[in-house]
N, C-alpha and C. Protein backbone atom coordinates (compact mmCIF):
# COMPACT_ATOMS: atom_id res chain seq x y z
N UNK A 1 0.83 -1.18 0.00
CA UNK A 1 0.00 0.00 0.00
C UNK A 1 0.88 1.25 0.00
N UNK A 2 1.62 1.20 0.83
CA UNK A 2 2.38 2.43 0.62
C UNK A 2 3.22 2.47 -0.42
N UNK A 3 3.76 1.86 -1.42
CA UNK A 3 4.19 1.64 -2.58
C UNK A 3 3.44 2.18 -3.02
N UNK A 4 2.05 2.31 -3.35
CA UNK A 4 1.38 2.68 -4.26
C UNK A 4 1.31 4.39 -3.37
N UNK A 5 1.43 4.75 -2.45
CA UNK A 5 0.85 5.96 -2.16
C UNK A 5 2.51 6.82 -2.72
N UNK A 6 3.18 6.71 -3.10
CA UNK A 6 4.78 7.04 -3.76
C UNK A 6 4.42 7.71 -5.07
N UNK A 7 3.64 6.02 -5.52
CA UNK A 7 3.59 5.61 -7.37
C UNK A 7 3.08 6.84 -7.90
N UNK A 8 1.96 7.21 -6.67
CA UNK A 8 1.00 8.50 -7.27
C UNK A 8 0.77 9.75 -7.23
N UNK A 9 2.44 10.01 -6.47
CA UNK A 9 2.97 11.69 -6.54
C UNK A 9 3.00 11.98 -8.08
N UNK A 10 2.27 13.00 -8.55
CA UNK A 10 1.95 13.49 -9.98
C UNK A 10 3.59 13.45 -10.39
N UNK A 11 3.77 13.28 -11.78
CA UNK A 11 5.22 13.42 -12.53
C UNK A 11 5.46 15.37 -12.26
N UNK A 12 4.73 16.13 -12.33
CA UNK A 12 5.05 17.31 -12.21
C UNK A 12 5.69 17.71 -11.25
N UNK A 13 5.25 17.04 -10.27
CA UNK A 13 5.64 17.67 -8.56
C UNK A 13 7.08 17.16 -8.39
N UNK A 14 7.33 15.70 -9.02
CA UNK A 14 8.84 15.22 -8.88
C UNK A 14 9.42 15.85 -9.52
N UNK A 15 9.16 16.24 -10.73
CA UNK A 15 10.32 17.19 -12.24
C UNK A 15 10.79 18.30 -10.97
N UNK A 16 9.65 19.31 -10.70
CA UNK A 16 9.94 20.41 -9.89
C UNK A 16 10.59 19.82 -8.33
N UNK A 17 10.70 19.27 -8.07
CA UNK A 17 11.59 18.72 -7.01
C UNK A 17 12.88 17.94 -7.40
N UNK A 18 12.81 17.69 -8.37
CA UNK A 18 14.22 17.59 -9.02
C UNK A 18 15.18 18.55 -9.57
N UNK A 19 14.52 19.54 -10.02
CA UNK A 19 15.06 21.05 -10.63
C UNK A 19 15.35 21.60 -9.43
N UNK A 20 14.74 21.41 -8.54
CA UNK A 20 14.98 22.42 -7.36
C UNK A 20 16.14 22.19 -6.91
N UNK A 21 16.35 20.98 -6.82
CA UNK A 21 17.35 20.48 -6.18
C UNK A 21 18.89 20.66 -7.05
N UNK A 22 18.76 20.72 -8.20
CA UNK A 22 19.47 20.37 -9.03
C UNK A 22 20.21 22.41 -9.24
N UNK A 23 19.05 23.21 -9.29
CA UNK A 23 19.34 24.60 -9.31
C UNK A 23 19.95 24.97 -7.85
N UNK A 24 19.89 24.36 -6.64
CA UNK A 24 20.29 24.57 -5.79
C UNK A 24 22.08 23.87 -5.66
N UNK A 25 22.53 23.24 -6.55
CA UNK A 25 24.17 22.82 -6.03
C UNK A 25 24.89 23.71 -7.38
N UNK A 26 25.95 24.52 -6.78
CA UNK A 26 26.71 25.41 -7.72
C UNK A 26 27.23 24.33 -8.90
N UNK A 27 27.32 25.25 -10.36
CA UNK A 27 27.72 24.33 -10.95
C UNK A 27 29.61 24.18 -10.86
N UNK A 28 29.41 22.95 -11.44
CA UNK A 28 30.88 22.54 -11.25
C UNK A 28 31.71 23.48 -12.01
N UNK A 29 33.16 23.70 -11.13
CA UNK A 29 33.84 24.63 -11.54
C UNK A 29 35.09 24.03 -12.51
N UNK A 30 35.70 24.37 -13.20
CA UNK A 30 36.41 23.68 -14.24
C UNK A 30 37.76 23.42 -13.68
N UNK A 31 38.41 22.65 -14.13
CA UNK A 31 39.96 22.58 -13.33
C UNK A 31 40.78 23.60 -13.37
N UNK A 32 41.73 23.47 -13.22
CA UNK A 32 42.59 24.53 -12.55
C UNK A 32 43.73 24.11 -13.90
N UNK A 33 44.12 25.18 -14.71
CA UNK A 33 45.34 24.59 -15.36
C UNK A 33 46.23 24.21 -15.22
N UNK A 34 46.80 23.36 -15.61
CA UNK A 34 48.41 22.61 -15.47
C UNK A 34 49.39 23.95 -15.18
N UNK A 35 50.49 23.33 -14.10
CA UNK A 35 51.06 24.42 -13.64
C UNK A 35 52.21 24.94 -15.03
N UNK A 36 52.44 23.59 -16.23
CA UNK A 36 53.18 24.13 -17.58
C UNK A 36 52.16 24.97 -18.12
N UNK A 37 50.86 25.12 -18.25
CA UNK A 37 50.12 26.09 -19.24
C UNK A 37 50.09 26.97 -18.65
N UNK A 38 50.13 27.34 -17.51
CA UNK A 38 49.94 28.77 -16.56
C UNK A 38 51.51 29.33 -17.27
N UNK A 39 52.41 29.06 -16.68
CA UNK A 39 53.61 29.33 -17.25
C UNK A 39 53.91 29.57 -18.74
N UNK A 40 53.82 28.86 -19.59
CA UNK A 40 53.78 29.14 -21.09
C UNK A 40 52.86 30.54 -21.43
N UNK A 41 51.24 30.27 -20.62
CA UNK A 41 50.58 31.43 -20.88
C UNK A 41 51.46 32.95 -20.75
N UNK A 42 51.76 33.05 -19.73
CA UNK A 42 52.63 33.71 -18.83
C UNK A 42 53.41 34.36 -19.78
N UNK A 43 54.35 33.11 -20.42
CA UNK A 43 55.16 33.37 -20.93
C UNK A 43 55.27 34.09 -22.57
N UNK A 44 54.11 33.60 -22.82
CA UNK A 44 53.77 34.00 -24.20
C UNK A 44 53.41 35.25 -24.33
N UNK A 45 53.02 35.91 -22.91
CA UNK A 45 52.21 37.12 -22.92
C UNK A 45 53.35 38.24 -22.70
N UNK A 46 54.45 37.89 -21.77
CA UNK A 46 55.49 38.30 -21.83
C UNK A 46 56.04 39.04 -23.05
N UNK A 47 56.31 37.93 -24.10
CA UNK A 47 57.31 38.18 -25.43
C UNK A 47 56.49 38.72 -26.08
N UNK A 48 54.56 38.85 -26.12
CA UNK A 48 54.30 39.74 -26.97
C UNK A 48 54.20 40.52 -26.57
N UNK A 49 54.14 40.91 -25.27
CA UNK A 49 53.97 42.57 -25.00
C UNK A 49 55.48 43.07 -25.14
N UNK A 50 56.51 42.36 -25.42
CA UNK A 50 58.04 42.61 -25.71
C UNK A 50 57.75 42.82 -27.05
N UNK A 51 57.25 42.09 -28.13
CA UNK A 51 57.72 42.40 -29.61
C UNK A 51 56.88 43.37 -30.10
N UNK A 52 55.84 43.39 -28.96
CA UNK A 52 54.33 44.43 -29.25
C UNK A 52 55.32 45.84 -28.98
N UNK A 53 55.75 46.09 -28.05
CA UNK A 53 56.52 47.10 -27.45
C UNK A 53 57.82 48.00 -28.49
N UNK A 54 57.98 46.74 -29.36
CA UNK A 54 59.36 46.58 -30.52
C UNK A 54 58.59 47.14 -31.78
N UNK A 55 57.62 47.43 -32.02
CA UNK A 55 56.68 47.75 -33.00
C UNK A 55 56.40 46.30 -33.97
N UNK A 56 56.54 45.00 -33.31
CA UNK A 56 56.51 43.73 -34.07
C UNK A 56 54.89 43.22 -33.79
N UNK A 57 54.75 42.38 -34.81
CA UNK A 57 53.22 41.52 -34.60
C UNK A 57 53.80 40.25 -34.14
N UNK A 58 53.25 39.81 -32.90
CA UNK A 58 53.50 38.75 -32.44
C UNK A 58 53.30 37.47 -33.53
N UNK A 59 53.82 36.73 -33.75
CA UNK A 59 53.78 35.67 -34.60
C UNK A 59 52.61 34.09 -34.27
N UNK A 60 51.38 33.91 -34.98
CA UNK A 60 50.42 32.85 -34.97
C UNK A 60 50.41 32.18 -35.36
N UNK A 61 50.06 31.00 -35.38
CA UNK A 61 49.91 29.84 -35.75
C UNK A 61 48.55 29.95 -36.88
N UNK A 62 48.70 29.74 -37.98
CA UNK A 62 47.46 29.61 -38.62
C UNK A 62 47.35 31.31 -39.46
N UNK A 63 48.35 32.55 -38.61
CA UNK A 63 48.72 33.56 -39.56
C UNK A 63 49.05 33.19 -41.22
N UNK A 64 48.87 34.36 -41.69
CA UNK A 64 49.25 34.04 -42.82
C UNK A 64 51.05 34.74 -42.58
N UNK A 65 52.41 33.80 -43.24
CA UNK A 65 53.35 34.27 -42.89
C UNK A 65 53.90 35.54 -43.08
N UNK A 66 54.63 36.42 -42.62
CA UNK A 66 55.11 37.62 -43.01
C UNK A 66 56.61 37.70 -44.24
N UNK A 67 56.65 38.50 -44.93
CA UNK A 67 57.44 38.71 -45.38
C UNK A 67 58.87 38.17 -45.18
N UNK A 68 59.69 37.80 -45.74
CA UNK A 68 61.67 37.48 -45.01
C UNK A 68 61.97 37.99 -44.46
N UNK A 69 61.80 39.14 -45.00
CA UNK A 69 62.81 40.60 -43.85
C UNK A 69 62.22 40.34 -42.42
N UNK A 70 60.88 40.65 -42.37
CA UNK A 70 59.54 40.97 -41.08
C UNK A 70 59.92 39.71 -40.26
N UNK A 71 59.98 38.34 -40.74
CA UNK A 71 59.96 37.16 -40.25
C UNK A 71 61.59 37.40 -39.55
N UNK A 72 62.77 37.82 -39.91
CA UNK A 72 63.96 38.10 -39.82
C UNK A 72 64.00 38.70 -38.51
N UNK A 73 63.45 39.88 -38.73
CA UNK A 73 63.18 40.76 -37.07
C UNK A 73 62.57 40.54 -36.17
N UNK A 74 61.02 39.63 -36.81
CA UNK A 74 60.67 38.38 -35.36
C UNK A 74 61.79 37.80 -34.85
N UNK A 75 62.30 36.94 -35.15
CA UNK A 75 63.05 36.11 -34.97
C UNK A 75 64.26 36.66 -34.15
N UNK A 76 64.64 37.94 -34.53
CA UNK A 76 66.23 38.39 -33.91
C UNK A 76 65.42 38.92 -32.53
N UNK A 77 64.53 39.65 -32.54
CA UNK A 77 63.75 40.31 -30.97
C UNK A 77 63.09 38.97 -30.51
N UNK A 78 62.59 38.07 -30.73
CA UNK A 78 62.40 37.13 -30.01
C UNK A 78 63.39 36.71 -29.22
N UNK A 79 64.43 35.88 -30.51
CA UNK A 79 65.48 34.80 -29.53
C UNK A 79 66.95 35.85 -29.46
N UNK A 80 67.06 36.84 -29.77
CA UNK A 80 68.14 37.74 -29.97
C UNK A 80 68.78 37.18 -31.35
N UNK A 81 70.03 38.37 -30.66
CA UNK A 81 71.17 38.16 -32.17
C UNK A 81 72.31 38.19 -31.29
N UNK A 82 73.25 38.18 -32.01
CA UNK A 82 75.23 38.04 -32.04
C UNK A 82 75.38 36.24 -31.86
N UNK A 83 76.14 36.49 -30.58
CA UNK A 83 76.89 35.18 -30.97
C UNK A 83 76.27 34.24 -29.13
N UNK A 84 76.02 33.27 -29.40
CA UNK A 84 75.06 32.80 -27.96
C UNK A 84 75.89 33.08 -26.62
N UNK A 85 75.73 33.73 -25.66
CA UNK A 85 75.67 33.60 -24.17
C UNK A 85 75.98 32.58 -23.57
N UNK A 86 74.17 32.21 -23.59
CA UNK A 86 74.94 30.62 -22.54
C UNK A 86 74.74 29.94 -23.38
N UNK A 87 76.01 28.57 -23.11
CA UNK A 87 76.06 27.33 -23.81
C UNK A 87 76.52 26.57 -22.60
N UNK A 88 76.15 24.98 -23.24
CA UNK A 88 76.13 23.37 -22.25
C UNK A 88 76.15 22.66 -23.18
N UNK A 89 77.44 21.81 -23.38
CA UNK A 89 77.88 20.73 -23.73
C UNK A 89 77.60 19.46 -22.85
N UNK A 90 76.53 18.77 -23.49
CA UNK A 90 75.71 17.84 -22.67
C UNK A 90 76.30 16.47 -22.78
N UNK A 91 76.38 15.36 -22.22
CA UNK A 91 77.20 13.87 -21.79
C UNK A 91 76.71 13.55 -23.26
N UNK A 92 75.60 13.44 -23.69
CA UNK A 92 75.82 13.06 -25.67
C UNK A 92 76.61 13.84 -26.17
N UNK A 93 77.17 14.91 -26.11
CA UNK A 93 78.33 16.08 -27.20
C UNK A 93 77.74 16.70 -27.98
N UNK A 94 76.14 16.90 -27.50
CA UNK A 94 75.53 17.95 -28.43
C UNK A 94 75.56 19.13 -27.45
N UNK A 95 75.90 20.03 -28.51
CA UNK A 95 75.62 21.26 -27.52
C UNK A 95 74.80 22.10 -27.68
N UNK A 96 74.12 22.92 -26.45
CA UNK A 96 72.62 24.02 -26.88
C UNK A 96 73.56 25.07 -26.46
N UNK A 97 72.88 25.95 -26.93
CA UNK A 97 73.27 27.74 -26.53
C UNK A 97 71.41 28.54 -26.72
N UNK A 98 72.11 29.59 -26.02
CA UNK A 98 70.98 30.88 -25.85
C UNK A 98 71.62 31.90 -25.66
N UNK A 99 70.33 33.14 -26.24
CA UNK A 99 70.72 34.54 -26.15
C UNK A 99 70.60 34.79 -24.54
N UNK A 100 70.65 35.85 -24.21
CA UNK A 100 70.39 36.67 -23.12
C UNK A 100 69.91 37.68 -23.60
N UNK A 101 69.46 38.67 -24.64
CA UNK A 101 69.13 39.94 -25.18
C UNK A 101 67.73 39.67 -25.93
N UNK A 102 66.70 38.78 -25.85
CA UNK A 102 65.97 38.88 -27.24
C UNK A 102 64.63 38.95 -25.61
N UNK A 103 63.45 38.73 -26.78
CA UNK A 103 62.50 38.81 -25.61
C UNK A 103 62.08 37.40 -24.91
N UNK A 104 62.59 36.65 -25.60
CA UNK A 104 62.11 35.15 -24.67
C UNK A 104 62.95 35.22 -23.39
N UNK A 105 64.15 35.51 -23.70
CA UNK A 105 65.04 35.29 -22.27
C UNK A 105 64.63 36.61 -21.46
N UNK A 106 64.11 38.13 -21.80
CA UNK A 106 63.34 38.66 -20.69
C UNK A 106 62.47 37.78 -19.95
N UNK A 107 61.65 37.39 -20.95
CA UNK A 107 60.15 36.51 -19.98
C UNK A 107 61.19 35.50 -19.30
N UNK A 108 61.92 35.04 -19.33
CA UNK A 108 62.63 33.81 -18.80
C UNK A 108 62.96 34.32 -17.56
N UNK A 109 63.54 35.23 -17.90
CA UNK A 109 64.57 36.36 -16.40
C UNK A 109 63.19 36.60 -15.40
N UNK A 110 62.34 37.19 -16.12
CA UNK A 110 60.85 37.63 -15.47
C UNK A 110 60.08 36.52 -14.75
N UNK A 111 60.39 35.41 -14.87
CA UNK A 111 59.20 34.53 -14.91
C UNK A 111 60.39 33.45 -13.69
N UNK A 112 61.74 33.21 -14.27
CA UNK A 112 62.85 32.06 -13.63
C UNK A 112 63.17 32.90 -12.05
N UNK A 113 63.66 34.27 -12.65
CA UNK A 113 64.84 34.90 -11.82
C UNK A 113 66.29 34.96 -12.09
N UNK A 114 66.38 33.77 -12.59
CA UNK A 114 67.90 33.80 -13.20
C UNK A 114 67.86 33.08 -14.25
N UNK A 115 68.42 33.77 -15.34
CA UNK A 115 68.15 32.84 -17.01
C UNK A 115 69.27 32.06 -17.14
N UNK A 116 70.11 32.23 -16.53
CA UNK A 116 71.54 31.79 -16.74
C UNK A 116 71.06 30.05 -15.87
N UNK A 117 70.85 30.51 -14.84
CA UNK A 117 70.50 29.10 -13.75
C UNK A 117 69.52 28.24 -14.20
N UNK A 118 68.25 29.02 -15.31
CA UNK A 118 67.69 28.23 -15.42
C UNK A 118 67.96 27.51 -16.59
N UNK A 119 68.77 28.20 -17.54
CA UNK A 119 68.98 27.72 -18.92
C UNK A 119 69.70 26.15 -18.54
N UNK A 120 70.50 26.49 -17.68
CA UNK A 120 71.38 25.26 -17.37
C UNK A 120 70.70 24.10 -16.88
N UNK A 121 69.82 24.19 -15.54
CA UNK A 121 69.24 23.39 -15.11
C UNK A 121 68.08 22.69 -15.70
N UNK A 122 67.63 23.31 -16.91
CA UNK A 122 67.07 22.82 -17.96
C UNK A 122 66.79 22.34 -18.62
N UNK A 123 68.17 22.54 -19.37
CA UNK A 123 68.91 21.91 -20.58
C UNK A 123 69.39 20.75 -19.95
N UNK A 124 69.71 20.50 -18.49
CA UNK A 124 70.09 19.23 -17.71
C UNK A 124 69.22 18.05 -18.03
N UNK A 125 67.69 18.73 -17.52
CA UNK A 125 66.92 18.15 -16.84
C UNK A 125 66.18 17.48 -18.00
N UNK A 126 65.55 18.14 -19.28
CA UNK A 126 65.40 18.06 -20.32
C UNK A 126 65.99 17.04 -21.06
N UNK A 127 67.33 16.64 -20.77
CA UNK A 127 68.03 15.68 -21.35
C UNK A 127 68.84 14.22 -21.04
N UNK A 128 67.75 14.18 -19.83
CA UNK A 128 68.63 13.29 -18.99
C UNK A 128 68.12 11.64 -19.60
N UNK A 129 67.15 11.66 -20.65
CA UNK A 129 66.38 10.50 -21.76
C UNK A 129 67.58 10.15 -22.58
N UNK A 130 67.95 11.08 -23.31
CA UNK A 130 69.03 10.85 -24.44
C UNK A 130 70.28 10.37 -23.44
N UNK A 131 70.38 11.09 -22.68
CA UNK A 131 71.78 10.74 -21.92
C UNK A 131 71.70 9.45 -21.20
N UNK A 132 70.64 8.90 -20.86
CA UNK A 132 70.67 7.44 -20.13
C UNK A 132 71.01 6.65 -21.65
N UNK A 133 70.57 7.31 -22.88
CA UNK A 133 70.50 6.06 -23.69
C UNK A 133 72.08 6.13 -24.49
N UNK A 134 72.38 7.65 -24.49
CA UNK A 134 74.02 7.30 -25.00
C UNK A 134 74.57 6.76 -24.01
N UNK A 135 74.32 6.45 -22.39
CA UNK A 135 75.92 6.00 -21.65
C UNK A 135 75.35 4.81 -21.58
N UNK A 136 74.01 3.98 -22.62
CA UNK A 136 73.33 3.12 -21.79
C UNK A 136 73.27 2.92 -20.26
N UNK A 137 72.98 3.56 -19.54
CA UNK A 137 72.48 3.35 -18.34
C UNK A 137 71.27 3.89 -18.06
N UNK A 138 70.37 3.11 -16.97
CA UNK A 138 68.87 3.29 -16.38
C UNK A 138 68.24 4.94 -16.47
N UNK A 139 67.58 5.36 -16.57
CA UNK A 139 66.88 6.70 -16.48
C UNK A 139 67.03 6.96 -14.70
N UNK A 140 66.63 5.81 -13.97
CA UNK A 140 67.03 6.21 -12.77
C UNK A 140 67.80 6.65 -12.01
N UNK A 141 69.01 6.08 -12.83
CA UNK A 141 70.65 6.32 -11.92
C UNK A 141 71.12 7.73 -12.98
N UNK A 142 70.90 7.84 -13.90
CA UNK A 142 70.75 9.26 -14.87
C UNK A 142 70.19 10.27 -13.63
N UNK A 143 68.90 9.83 -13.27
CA UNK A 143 68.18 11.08 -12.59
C UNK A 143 68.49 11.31 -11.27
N UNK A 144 69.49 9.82 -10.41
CA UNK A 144 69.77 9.98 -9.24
C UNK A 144 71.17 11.25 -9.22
N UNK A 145 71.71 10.99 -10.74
CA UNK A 145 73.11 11.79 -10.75
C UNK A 145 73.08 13.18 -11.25
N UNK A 146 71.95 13.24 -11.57
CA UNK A 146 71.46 14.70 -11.60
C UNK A 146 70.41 15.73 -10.15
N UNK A 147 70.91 14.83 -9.11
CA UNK A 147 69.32 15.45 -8.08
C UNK A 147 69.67 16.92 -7.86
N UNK A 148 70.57 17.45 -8.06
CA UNK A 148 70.95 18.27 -7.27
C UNK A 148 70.04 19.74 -9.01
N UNK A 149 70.70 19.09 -10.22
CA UNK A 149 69.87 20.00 -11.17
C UNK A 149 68.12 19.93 -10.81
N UNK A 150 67.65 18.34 -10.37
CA UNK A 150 66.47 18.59 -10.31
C UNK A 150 65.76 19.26 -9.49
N UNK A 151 66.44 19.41 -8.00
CA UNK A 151 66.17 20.31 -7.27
C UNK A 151 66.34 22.08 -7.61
N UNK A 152 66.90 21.50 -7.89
CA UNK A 152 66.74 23.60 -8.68
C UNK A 152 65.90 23.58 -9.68
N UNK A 153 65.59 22.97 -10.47
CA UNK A 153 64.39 23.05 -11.15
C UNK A 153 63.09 23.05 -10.93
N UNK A 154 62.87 22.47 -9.72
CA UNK A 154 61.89 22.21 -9.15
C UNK A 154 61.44 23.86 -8.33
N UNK A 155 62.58 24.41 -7.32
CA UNK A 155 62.14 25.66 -7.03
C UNK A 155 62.18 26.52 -7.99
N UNK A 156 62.95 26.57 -8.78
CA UNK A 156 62.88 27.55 -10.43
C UNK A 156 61.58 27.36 -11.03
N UNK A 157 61.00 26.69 -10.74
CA UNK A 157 59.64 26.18 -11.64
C UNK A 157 58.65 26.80 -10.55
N UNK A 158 58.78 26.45 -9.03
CA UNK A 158 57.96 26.69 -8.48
C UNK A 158 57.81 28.65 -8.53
N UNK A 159 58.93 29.56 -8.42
CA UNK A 159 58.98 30.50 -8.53
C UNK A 159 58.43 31.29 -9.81
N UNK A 160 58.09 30.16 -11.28
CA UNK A 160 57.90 31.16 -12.30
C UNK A 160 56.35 30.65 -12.39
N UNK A 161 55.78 29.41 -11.59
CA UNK A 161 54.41 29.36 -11.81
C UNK A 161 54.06 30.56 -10.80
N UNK A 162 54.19 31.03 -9.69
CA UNK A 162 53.86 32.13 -8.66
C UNK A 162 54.41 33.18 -9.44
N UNK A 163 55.40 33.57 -10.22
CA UNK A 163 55.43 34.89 -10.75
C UNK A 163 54.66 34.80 -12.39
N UNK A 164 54.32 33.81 -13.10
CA UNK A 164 53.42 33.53 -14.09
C UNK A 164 51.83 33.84 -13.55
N UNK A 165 51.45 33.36 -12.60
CA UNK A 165 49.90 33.60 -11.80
C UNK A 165 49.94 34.87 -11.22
N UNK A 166 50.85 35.36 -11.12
CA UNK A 166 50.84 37.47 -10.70
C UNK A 166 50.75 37.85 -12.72
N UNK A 167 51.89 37.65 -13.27
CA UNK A 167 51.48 38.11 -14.76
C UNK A 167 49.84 38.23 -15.38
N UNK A 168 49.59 36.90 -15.11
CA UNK A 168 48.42 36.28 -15.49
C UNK A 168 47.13 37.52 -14.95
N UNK A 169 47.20 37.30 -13.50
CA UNK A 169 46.47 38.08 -12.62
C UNK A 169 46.32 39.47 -13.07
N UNK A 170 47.69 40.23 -13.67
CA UNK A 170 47.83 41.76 -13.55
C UNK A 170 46.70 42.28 -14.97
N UNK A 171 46.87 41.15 -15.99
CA UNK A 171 46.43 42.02 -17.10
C UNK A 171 44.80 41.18 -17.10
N UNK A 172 44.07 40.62 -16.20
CA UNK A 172 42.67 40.14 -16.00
C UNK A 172 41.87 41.44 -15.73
N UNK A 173 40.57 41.48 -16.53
CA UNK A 173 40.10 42.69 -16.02
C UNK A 173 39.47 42.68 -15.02
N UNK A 174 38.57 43.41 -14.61
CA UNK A 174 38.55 44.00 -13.13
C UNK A 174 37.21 43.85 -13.79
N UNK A 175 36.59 42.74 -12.12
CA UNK A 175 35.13 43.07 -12.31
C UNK A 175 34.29 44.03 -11.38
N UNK A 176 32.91 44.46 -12.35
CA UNK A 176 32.69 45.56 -12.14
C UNK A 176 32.05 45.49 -10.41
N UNK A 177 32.05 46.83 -9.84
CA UNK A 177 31.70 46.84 -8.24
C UNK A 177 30.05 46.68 -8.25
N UNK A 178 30.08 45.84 -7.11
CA UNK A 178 28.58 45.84 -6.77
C UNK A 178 28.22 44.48 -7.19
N UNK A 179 29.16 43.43 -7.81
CA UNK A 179 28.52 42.58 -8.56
C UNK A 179 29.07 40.90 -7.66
């Protein structure tokens, strides 16, 4: 009997007691980005307000390309010019280099603290795959013989996601009062 006194709550009265309920829990809020996309964002916003600043058009994906010359002067205010700064000759014998003068290594300086520290600890950390496989040895004992780069990478990273989330933060607009 009481089964049946359930059966015969009208369908209307349940819909509206389901909506109610349903309008009453906030909706779900979206994740939180990866602490690399906060940073890249960061970072991207950096070098164009650098090449924006240079009288340059930041360079897109899906742009139509610019001219040689135009593409030329992206390229030198981005990654700089002369002859590279820092360089690391890595346990394979390839070697990387970087500017210090163009606008990526501002955002780097802006975002790391030290471009020099981070270029290095980087370029370490970044390569420690290839390097287990030229000395053939484990990725583990690779990464045990590097702890000391990974630890600096780790606070270098932690410092440019907290100064990437102030970047981020500064140029968000401002919502309006009262609201």
């Amino acid at each position: 009997m009481r089964l049946r006194a359930l059966v015969s709550v009208p369908l209307p009265v349940l819909l509206a007691g389901a909506l109610a309920a349903g309008c009453a829990s906030p909706a779900p809020r979206p994740p939180a980005p990866a602490p690399d996309d906060v940073i890249k964002a960061a970072q991207q916003r950096l070098t164009d307000g650098c090449l924006s600043r240079r009288g340059l058009t930041p360079p897109r994906p899906g742009d139509r390309p610019p001219a040689a010359a135009e593409r030329t002067r992206v390229a030198r205010a981005l990654f700089g010019t002369g002859r590279t700064e820092l360089s690391l000759t890595l346990p394979t014998g390839h070697s990387v280099g970087a500017h210090t003068d163009g606008c990526l290594a501002a955002a780097q300086r802006a975002l790391y603290g030290d471009q020099k520290r981070w270029f290095r600890v980087s370029t370490v950390v970044n390569n420690m795959e290839p390097e287990a496989a030229h000395a053939d040895r484990p990725l583990a004992e690779v990464r045990a013989g590097h702890r000391a780069e990974l630890a600096q990478w780790r606070q270098l990273r932690a410092r440019a996601l907290k100064n990437a989330e102030a970047v981020l933060a500064a140029d968000k607009p401002k919502a309006p009062r009262g609201s």
